[in-house]
PDB file of N, CA and C in Angstrom:
ATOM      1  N   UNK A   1     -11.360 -15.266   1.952  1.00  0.00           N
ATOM      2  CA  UNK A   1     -10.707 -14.182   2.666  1.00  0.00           C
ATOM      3  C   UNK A   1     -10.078 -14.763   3.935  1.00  0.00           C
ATOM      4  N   UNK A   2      -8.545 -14.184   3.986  1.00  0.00           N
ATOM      5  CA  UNK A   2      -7.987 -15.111   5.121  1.00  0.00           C
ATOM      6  C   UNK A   2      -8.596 -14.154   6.534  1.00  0.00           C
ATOM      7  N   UNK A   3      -8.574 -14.921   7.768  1.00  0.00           N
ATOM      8  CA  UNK A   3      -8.538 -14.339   8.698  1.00  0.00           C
ATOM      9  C   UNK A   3      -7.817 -13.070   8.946  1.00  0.00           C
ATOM     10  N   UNK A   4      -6.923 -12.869   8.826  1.00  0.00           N
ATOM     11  CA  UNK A   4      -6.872 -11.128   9.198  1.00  0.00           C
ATOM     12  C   UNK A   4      -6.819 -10.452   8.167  1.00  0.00           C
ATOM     13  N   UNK A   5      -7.363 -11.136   6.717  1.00  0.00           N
ATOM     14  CA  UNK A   5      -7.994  -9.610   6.159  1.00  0.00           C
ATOM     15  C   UNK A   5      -9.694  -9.635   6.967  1.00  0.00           C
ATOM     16  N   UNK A   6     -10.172 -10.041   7.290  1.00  0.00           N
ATOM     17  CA  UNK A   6     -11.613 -10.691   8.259  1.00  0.00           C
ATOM     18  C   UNK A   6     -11.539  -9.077   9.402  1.00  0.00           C
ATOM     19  N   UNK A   7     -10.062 -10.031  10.280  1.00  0.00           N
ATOM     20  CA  UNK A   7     -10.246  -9.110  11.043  1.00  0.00           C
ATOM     21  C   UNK A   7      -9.813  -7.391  10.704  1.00  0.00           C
ATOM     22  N   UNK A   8      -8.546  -7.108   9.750  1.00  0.00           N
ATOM     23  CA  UNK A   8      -8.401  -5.748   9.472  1.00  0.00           C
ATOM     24  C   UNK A   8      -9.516  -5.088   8.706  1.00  0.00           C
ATOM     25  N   UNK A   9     -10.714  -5.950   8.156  1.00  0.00           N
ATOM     26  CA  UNK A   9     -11.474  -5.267   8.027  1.00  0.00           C
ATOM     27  C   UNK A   9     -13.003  -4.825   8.578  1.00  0.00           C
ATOM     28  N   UNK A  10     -12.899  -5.517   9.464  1.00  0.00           N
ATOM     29  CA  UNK A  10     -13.440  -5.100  11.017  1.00  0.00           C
ATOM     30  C   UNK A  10     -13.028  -4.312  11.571  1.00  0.00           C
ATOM     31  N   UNK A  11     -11.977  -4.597  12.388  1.00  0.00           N
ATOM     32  CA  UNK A  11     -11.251  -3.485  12.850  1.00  0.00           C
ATOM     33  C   UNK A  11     -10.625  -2.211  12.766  1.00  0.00           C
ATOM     34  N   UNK A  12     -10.661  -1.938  11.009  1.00  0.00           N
ATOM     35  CA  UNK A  12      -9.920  -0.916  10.884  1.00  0.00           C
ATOM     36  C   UNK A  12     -10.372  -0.129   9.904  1.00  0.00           C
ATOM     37  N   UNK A  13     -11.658  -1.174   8.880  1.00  0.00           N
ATOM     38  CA  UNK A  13     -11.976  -0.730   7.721  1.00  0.00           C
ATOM     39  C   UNK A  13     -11.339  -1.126   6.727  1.00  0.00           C
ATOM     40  N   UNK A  14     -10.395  -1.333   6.520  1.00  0.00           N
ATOM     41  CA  UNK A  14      -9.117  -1.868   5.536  1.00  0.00           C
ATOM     42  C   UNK A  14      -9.856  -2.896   4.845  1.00  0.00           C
ATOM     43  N   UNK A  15      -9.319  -2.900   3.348  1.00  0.00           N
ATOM     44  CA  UNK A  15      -9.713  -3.882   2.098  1.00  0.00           C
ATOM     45  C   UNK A  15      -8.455  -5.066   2.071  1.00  0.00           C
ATOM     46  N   UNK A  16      -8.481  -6.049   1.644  1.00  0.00           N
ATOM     47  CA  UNK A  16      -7.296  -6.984   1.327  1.00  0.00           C
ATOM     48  C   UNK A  16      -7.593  -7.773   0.051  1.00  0.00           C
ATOM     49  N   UNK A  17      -6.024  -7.005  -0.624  1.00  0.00           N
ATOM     50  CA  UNK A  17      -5.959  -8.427  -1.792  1.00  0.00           C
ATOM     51  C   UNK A  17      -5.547  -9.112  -1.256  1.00  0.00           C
ATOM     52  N   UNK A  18      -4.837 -10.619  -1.809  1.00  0.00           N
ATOM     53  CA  UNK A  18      -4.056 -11.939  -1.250  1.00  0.00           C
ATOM     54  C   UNK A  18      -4.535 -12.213  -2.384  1.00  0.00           C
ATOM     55  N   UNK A  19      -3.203 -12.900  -2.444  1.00  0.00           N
ATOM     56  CA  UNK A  19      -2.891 -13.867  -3.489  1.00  0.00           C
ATOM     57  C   UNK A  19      -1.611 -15.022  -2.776  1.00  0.00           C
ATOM     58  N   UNK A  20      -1.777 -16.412  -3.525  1.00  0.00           N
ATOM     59  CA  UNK A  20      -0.205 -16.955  -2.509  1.00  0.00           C
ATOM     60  C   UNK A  20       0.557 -16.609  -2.103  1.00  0.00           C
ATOM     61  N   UNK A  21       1.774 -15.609  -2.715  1.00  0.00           N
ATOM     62  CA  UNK A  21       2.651 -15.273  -2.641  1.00  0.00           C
ATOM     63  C   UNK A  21       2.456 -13.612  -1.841  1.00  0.00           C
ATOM     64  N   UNK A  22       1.533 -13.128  -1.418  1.00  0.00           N
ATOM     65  CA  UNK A  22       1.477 -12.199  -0.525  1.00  0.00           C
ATOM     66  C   UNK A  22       0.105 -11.491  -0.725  1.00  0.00           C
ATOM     67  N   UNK A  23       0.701  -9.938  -0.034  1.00  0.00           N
ATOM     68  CA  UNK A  23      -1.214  -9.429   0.444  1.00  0.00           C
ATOM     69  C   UNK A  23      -0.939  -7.729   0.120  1.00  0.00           C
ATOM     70  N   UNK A  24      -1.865  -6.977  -0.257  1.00  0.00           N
ATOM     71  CA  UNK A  24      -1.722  -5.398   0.420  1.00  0.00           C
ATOM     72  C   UNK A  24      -2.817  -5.149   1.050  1.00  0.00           C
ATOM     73  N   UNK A  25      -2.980  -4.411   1.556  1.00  0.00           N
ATOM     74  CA  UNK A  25      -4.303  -3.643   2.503  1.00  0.00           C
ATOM     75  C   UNK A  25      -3.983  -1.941   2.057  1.00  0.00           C
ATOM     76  N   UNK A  26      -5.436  -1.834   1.855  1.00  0.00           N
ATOM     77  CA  UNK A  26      -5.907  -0.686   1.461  1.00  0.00           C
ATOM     78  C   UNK A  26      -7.696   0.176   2.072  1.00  0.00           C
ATOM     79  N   UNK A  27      -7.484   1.113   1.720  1.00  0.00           N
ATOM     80  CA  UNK A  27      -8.592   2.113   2.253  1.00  0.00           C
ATOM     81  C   UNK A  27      -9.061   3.205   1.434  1.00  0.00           C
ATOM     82  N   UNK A  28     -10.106   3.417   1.075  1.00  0.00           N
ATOM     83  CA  UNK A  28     -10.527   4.743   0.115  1.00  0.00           C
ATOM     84  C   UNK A  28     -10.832   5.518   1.251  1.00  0.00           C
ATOM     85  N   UNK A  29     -10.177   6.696   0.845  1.00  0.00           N
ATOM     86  CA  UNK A  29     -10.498   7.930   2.250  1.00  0.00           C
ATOM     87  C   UNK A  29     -10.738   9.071   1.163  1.00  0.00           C
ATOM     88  N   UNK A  30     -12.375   9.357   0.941  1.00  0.00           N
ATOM     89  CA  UNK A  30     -12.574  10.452  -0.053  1.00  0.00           C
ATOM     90  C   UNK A  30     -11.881  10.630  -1.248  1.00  0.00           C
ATOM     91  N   UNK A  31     -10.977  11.437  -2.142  1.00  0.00           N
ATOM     92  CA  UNK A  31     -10.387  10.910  -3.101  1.00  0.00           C
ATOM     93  C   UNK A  31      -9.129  10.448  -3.233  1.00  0.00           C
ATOM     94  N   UNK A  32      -9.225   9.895  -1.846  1.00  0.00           N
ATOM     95  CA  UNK A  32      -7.430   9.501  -2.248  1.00  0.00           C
ATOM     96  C   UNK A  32      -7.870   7.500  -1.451  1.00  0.00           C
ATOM     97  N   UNK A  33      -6.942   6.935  -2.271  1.00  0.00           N
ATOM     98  CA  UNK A  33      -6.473   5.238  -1.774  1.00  0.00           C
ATOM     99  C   UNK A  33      -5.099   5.198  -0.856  1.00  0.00           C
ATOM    100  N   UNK A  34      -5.343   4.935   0.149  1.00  0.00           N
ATOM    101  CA  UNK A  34      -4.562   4.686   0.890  1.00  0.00           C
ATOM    102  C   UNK A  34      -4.017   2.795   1.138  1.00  0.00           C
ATOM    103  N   UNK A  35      -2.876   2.709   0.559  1.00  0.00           N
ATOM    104  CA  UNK A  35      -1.802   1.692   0.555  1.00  0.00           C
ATOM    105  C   UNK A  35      -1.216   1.747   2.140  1.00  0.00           C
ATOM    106  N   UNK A  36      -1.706   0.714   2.954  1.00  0.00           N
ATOM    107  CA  UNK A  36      -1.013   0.860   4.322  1.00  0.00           C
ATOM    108  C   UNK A  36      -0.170  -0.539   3.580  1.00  0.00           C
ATOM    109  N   UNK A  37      -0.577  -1.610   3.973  1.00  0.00           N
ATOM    110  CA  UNK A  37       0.357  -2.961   4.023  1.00  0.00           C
ATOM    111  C   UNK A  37       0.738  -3.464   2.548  1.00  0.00           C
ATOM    112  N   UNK A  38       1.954  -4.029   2.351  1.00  0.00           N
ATOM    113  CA  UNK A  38       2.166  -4.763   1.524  1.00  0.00           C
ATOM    114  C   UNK A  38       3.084  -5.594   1.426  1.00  0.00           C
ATOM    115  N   UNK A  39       3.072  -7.141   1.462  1.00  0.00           N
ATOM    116  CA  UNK A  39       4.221  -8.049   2.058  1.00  0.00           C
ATOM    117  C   UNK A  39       3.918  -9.156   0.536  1.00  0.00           C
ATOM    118  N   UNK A  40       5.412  -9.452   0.620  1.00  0.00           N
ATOM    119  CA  UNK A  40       5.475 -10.540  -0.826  1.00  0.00           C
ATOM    120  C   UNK A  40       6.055 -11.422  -0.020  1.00  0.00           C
ATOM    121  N   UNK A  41       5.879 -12.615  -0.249  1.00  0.00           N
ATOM    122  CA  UNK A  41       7.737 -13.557   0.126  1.00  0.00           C
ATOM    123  C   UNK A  41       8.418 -12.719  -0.751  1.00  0.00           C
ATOM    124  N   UNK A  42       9.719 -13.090  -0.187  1.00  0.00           N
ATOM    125  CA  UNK A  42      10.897 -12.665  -0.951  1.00  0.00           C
ATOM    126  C   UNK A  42      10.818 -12.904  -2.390  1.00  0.00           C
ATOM    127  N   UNK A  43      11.165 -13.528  -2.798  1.00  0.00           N
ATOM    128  CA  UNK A  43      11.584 -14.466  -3.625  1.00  0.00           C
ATOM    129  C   UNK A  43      10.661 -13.787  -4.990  1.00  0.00           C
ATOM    130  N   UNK A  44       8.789 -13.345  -4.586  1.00  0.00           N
ATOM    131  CA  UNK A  44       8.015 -12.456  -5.244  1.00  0.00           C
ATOM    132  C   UNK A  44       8.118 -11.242  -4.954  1.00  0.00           C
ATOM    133  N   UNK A  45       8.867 -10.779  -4.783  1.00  0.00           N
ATOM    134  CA  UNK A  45       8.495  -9.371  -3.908  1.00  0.00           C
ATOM    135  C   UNK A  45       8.680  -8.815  -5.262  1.00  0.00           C
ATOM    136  N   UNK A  46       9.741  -8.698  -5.987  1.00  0.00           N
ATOM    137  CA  UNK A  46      10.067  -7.589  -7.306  1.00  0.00           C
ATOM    138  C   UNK A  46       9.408  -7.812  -8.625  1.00  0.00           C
ATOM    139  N   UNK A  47       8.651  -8.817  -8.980  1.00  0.00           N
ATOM    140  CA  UNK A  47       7.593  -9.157  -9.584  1.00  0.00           C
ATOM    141  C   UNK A  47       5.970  -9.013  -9.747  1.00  0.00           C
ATOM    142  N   UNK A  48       5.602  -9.400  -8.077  1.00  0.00           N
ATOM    143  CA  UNK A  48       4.602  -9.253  -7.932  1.00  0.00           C
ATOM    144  C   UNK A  48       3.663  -7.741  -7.408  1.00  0.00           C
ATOM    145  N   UNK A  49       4.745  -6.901  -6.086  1.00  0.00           N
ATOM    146  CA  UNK A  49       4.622  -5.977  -5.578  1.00  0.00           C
ATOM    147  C   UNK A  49       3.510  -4.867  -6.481  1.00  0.00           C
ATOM    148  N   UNK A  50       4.348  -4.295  -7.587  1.00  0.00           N
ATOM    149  CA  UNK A  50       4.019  -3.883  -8.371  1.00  0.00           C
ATOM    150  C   UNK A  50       2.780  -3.769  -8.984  1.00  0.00           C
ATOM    151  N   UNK A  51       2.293  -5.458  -9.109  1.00  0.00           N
ATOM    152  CA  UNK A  51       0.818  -5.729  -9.662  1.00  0.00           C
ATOM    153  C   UNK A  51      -0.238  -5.953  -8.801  1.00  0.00           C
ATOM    154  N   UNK A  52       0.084  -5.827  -7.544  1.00  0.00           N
ATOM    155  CA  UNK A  52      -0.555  -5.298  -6.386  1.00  0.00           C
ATOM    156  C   UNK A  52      -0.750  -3.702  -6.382  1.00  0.00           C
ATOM    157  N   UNK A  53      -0.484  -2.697  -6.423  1.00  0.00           N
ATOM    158  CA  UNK A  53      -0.541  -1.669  -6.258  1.00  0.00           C
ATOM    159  C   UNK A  53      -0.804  -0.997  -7.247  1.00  0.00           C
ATOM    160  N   UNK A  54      -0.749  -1.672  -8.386  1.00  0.00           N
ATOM    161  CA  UNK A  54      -1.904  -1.368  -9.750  1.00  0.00           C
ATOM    162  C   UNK A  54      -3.217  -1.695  -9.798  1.00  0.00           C
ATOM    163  N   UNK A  55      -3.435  -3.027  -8.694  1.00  0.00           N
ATOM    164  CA  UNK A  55      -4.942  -3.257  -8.914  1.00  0.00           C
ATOM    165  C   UNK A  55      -5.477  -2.386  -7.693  1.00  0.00           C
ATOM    166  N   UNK A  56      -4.562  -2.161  -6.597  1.00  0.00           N
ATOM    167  CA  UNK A  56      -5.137  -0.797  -5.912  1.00  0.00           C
ATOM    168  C   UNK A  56      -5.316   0.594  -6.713  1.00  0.00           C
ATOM    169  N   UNK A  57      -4.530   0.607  -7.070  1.00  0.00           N
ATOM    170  CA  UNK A  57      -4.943   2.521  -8.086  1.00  0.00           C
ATOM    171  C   UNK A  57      -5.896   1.913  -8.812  1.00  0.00           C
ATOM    172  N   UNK A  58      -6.723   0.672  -9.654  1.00  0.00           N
ATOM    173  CA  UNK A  58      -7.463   0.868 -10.395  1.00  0.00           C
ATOM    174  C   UNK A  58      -8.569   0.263  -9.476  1.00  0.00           C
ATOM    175  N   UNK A  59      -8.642   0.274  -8.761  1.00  0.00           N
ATOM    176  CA  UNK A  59      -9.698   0.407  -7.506  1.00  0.00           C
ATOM    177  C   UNK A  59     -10.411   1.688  -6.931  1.00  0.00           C
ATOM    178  N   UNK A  60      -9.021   2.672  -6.995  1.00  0.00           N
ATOM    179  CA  UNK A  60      -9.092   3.556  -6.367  1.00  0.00           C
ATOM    180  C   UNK A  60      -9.864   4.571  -7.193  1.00  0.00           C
ATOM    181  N   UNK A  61      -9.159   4.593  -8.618  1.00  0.00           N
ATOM    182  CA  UNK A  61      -9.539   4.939  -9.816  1.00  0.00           C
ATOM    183  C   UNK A  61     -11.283   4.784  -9.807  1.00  0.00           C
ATOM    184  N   UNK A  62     -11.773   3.592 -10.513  1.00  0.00           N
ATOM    185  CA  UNK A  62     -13.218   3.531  -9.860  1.00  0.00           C
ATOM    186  C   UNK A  62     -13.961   3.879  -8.979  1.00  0.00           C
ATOM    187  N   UNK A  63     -13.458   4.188  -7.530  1.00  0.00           N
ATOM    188  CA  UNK A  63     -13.859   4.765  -6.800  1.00  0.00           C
ATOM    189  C   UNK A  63     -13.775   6.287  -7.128  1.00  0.00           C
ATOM    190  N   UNK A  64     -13.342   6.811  -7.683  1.00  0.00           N
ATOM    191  CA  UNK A  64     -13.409   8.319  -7.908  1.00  0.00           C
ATOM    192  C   UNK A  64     -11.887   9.152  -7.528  1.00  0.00           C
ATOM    193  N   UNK A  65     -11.040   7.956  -7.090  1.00  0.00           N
ATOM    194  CA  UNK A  65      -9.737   8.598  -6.232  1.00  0.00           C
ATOM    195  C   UNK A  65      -9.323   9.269  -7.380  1.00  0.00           C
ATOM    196  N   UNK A  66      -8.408  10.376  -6.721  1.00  0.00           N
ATOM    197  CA  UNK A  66      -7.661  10.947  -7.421  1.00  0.00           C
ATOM    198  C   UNK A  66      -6.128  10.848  -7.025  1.00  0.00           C
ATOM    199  N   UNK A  67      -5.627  10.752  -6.228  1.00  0.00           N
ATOM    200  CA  UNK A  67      -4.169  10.095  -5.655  1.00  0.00           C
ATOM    201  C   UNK A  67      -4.250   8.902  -5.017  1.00  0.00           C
ATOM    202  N   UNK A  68      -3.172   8.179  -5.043  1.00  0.00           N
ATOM    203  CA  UNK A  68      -2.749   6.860  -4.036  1.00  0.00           C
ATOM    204  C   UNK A  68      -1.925   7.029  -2.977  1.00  0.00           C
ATOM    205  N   UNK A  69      -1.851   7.222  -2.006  1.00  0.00           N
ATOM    206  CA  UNK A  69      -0.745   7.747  -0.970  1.00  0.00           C
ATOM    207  C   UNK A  69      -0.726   6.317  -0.286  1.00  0.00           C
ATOM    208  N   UNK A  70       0.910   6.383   0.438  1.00  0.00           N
ATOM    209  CA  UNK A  70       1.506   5.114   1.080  1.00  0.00           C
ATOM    210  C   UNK A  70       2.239   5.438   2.518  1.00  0.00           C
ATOM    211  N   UNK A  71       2.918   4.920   3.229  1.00  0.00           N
ATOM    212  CA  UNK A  71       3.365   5.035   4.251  1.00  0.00           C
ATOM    213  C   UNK A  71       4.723   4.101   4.395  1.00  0.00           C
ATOM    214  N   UNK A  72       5.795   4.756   5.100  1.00  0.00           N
ATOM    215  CA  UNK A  72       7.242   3.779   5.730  1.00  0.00           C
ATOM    216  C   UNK A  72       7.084   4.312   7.080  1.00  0.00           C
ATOM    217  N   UNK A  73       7.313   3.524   7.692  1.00  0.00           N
ATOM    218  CA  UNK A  73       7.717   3.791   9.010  1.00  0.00           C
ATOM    219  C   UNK A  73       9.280   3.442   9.253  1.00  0.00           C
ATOM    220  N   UNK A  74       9.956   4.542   9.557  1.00  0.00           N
ATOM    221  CA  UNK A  74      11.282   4.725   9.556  1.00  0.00           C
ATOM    222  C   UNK A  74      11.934   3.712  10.884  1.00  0.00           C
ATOM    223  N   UNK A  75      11.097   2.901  11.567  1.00  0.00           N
ATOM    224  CA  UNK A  75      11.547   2.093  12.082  1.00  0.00           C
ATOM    225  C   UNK A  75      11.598   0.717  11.940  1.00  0.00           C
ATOM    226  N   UNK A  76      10.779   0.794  11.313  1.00  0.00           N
ATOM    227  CA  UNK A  76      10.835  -1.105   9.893  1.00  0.00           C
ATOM    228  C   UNK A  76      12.241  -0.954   9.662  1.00  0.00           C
ATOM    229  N   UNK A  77      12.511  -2.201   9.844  1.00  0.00           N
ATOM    230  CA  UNK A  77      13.904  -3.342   9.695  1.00  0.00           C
ATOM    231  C   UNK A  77      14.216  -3.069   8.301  1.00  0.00           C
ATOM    232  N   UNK A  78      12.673  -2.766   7.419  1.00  0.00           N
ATOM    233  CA  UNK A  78      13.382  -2.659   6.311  1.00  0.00           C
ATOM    234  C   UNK A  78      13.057  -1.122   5.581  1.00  0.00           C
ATOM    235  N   UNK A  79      12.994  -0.172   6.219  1.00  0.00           N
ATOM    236  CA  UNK A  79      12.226   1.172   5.917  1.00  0.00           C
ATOM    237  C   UNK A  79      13.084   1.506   4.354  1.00  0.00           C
ATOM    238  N   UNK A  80      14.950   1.203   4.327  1.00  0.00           N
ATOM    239  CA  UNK A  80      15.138   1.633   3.606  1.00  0.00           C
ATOM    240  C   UNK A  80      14.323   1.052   2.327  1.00  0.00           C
ATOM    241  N   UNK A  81      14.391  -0.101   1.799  1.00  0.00           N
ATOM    242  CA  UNK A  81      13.827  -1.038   0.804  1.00  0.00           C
ATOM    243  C   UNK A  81      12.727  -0.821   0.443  1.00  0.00           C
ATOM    244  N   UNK A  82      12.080  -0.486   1.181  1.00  0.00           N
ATOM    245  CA  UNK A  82      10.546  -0.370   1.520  1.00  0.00           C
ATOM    246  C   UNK A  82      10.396   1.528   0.691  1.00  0.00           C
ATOM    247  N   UNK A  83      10.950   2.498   0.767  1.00  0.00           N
ATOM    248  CA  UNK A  83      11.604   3.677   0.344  1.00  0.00           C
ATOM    249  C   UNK A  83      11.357   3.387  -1.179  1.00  0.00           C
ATOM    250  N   UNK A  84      12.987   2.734  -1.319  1.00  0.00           N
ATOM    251  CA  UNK A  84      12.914   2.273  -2.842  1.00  0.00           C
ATOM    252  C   UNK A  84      11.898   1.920  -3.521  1.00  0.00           C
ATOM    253  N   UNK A  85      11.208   0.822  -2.838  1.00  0.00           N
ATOM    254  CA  UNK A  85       9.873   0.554  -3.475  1.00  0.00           C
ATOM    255  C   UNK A  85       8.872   1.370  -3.827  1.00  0.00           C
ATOM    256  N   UNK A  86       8.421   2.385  -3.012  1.00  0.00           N
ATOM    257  CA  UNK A  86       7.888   3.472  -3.508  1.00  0.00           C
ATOM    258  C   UNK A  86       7.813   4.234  -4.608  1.00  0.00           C
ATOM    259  N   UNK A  87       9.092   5.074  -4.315  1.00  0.00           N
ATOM    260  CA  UNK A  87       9.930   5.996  -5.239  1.00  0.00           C
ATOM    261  C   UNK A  87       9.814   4.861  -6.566  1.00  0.00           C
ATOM    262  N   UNK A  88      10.158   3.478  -6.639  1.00  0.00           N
ATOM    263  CA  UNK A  88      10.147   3.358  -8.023  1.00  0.00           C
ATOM    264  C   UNK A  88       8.678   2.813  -8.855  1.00  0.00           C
ATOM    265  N   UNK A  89       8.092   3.021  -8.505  1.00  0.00           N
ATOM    266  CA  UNK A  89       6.315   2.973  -8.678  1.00  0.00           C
ATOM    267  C   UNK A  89       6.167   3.968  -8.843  1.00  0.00           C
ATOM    268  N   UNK A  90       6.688   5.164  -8.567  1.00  0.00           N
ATOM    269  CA  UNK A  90       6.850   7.045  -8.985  1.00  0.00           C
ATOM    270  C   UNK A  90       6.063   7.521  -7.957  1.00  0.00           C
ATOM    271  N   UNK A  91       5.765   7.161  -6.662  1.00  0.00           N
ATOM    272  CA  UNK A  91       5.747   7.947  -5.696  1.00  0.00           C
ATOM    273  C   UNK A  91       6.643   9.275  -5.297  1.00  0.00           C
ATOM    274  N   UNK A  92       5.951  10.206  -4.351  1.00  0.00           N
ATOM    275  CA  UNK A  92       6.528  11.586  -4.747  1.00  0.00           C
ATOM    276  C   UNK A  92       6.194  11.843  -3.125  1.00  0.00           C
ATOM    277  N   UNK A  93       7.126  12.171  -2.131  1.00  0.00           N
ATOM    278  CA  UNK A  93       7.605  12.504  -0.919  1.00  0.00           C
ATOM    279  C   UNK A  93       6.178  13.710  -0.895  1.00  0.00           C
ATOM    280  N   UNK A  94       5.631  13.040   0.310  1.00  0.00           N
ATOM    281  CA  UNK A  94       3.990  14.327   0.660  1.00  0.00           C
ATOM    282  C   UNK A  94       4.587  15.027   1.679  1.00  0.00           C
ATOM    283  N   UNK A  95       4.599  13.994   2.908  1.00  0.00           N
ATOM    284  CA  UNK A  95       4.770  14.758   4.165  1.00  0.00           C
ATOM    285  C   UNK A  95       5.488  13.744   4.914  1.00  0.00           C
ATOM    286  N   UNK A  96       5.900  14.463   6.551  1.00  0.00           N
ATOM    287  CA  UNK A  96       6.651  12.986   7.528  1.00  0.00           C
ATOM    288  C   UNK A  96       6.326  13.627   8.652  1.00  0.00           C
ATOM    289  N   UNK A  97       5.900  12.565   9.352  1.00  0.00           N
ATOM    290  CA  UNK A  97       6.094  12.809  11.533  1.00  0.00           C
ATOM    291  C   UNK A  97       7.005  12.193  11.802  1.00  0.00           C
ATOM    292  N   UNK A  98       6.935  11.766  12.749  1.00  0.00           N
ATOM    293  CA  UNK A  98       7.792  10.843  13.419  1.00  0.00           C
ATOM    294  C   UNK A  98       7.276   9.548  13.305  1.00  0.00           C
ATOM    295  N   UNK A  99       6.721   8.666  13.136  1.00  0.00           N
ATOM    296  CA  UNK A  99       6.165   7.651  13.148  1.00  0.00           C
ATOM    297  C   UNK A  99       6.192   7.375  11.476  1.00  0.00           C
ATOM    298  N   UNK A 100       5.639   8.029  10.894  1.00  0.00           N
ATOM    299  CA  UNK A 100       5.414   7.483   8.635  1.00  0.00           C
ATOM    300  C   UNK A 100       6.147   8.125   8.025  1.00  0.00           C
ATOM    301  N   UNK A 101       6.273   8.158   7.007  1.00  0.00           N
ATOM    302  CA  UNK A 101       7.027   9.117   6.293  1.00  0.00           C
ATOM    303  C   UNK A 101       5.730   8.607   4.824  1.00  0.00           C
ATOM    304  N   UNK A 102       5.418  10.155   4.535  1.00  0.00           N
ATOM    305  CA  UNK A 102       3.991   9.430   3.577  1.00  0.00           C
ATOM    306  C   UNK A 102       4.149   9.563   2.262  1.00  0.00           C
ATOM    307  N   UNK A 103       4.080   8.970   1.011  1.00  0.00           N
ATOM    308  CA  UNK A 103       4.192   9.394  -0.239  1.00  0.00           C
ATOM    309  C   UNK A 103       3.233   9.719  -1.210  1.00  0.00           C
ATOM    310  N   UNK A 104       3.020  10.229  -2.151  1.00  0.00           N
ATOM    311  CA  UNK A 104       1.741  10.096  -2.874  1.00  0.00           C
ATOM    312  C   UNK A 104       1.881  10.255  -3.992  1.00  0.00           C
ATOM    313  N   UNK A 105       0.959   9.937  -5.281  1.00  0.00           N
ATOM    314  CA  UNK A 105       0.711   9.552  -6.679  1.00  0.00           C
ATOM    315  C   UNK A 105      -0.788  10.200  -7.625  1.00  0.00           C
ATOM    316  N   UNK A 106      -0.587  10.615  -8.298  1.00  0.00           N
ATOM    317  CA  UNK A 106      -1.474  10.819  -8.833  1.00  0.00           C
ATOM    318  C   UNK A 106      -1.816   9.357  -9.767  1.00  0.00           C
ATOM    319  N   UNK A 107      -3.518   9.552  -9.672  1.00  0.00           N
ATOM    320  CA  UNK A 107      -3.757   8.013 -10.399  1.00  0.00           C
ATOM    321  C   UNK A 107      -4.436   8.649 -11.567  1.00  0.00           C
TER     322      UNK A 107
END
């Protein structure tokens, strides 16, 4: 386990996959999995992304979850991309503040 999955899960509670080519961070909050982080290199991002956030729903799944919900923050450099990514994993627009804009899934 690299150092800041160490520390995000100290600090915050947060789970971490990693693998070479990138990481997600996640949280079971009663029946839902919460997807905060998820970074690929480039180069993996449209390959790998995906099989990250399947081994979270079947995490979540085991745990008893019943949705996966995610987060953009509309001020990421890359919020739009980050959007797309969602929506095409079949995320479904929950709610928004000012700060996230949140999505969610039934698992």
């Amino acid at each position: 386990m690299s150092l800041y999955a160490q520390y995000i899960k100290q600090r915050e509670g947060y789970e971490t996959i990693e693998i070479p080519e990138g990481f997600v961070t996640y949280r079971i909050e009663g029946e839902i999995v919460y997807l905060r982080d998820a970074y690929m290199v480039p180069q993996s991002r449209k390959i790998l992304v995906f099989d990250l956030a399947d081994k979270v729903c079947e995490i979540g799944r085991s745990s008893g979850c019943k949705k996966m919900m995610a987060s953009v923050s509309p001020i990421d450099p890359n919020a739009t991309g980050n959007l797309k990514v969602l929506l095409h994993y079949g995320m479904k627009l929950h709610h928004a503040t000012q700060e996230l804009i949140f999505f969610e899934k039934e698992l």
